[in-house]
Protein backbone atom coordinates (compact mmCIF):
# COMPACT_ATOMS: atom_id res chain seq x y z
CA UNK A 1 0.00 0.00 0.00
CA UNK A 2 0.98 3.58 -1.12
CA UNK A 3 1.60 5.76 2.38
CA UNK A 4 1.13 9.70 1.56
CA UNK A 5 2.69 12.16 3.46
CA UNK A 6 0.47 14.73 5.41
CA UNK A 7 -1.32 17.51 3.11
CA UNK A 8 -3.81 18.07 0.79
CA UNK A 9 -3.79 15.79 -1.69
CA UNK A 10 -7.41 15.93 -2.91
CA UNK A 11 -6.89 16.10 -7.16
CA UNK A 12 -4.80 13.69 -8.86
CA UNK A 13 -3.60 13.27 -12.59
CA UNK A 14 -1.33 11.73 -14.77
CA UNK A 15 1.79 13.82 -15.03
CA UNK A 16 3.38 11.55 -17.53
CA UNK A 17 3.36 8.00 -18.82
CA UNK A 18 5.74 6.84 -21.50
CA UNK A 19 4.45 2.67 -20.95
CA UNK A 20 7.31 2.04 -18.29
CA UNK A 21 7.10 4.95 -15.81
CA UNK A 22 4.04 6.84 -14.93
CA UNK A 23 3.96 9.65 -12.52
CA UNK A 24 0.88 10.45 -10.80
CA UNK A 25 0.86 14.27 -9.60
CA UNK A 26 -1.77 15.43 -6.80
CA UNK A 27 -2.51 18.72 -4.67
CA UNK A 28 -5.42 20.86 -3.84
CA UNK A 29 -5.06 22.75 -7.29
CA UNK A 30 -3.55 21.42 -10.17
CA UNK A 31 -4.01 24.65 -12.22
CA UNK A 32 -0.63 25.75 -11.46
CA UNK A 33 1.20 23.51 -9.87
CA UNK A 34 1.52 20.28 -7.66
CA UNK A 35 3.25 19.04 -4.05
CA UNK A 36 3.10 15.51 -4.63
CA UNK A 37 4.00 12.81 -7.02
CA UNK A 38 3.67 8.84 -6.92
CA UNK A 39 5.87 7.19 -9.54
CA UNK A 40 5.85 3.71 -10.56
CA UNK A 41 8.53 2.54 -12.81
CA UNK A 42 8.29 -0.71 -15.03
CA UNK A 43 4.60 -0.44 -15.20
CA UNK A 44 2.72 -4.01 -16.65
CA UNK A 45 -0.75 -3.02 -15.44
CA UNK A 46 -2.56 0.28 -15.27
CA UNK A 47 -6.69 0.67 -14.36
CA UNK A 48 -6.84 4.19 -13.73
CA UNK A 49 -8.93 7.56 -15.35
CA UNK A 50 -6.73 10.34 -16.35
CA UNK A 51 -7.89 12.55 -13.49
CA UNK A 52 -9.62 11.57 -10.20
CA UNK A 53 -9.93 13.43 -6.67
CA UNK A 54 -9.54 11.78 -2.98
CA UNK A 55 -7.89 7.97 -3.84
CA UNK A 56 -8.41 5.87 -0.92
CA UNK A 57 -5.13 3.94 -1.39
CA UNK A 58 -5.87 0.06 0.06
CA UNK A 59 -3.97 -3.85 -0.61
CA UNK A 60 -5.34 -4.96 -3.38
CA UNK A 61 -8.40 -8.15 -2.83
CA UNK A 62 -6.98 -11.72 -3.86
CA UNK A 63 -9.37 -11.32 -7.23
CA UNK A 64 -7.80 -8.00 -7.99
CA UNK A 65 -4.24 -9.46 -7.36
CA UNK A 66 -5.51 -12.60 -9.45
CA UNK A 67 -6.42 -10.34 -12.29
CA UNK A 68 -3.20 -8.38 -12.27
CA UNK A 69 -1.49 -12.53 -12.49
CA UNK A 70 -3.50 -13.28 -15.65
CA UNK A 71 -2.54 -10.25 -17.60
CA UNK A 72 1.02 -10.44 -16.61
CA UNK A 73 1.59 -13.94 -16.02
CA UNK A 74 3.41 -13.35 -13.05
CA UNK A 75 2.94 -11.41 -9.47
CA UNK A 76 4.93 -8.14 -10.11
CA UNK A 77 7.10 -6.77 -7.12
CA UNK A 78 4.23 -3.90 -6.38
CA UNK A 79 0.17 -3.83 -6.69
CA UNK A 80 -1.56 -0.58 -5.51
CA UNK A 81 -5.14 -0.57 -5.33
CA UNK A 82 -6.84 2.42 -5.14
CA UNK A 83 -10.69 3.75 -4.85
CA UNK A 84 -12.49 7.34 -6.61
CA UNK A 85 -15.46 8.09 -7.14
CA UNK A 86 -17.17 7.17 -10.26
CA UNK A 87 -17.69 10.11 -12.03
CA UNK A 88 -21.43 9.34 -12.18
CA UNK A 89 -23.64 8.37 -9.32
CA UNK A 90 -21.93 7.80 -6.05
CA UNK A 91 -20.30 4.58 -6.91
CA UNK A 92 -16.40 3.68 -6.37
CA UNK A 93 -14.43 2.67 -9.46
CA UNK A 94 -11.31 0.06 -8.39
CA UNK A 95 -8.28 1.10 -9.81
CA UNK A 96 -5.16 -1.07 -9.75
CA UNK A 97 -1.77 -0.57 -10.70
CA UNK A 98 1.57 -3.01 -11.11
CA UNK A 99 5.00 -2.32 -11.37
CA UNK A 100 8.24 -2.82 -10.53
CA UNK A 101 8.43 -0.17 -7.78
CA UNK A 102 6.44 2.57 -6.10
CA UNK A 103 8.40 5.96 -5.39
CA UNK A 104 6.13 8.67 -3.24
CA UNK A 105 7.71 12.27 -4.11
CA UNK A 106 6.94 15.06 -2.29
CA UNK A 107 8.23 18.83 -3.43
CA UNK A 108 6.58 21.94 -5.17
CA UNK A 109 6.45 21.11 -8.93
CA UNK A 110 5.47 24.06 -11.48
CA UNK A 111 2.96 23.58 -14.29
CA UNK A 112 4.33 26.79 -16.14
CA UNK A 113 7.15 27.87 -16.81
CA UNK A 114 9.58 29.71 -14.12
CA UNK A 115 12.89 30.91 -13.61
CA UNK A 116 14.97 31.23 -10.25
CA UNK A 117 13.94 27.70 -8.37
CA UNK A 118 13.95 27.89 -5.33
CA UNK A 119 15.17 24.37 -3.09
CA UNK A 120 12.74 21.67 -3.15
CA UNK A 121 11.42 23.32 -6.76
CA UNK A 122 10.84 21.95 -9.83
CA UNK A 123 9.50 21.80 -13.23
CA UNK A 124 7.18 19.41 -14.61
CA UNK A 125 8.86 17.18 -16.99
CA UNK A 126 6.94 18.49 -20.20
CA UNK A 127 7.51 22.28 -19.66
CA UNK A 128 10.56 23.78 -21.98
CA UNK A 129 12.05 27.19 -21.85
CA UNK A 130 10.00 29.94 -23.99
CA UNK A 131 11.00 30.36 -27.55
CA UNK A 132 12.76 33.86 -28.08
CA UNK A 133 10.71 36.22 -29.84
């Protein structure tokens, strides 16, 4: 199971998923930037929407892990199982993901460009500098 610092961690999205690594961002306001990242690297199973709000992170059931063993053919190192709420009607959709590892981030990230970082700053990994006029 996925343990998340203290904060507010309330919208999520994929940051970035190239089929081996995806980084899930989350924070109160993704507009402009984000305090948290999950990253899984060597990904072989993803069930997850694009955006979502409040995961409740959980181990995954036996059927879930089953599932995860069919598609793969074998256990990977790390399953995360995670609730949100459908986005209609107030059922739960299961999400699941397996990988290789699980890396929990924390750190002010920028969705826009910015000069003069500040520690613990960063970019998100698809900004590039502005084009010169």
């Amino acid at each position: 199971m996925v343990e998340l610092p203290a904060g507010s961690w309330w919208d999520w999205d994929v940051l970035h998923f190239d089929g081996s690594q995806l980084r899930l961002a989350a924070g109160h306001d993704l507009a402009y930037h984000h305090g948290l990242e999950v990253v899984f690297t060597d990904v072989a199973y993803l069930a997850c929407p694009t955006q979502f709000r409040d995961p409740r992170f959980r181990e995954p059931t036996l059927d879930e892990r089953a599932l995860v063993l069919r598609h793969v053919g074998e256990e990977p190192p790390v399953i995360v199982a995670f609730d949100v709420e459908a986005p209609a009607g107030d059922d739960l959709l299961p999400c699941l993901v397996a990988a290789g590892s699980v890396e929990v981030v924390d750190g002010l990230v920028y969705r826009y460009w910015r000069d003069n970082l500040t520690a613990g700053e960063r970019l998100a990994p698809h900004l590039r500098p502005p084009q010169p006029s």
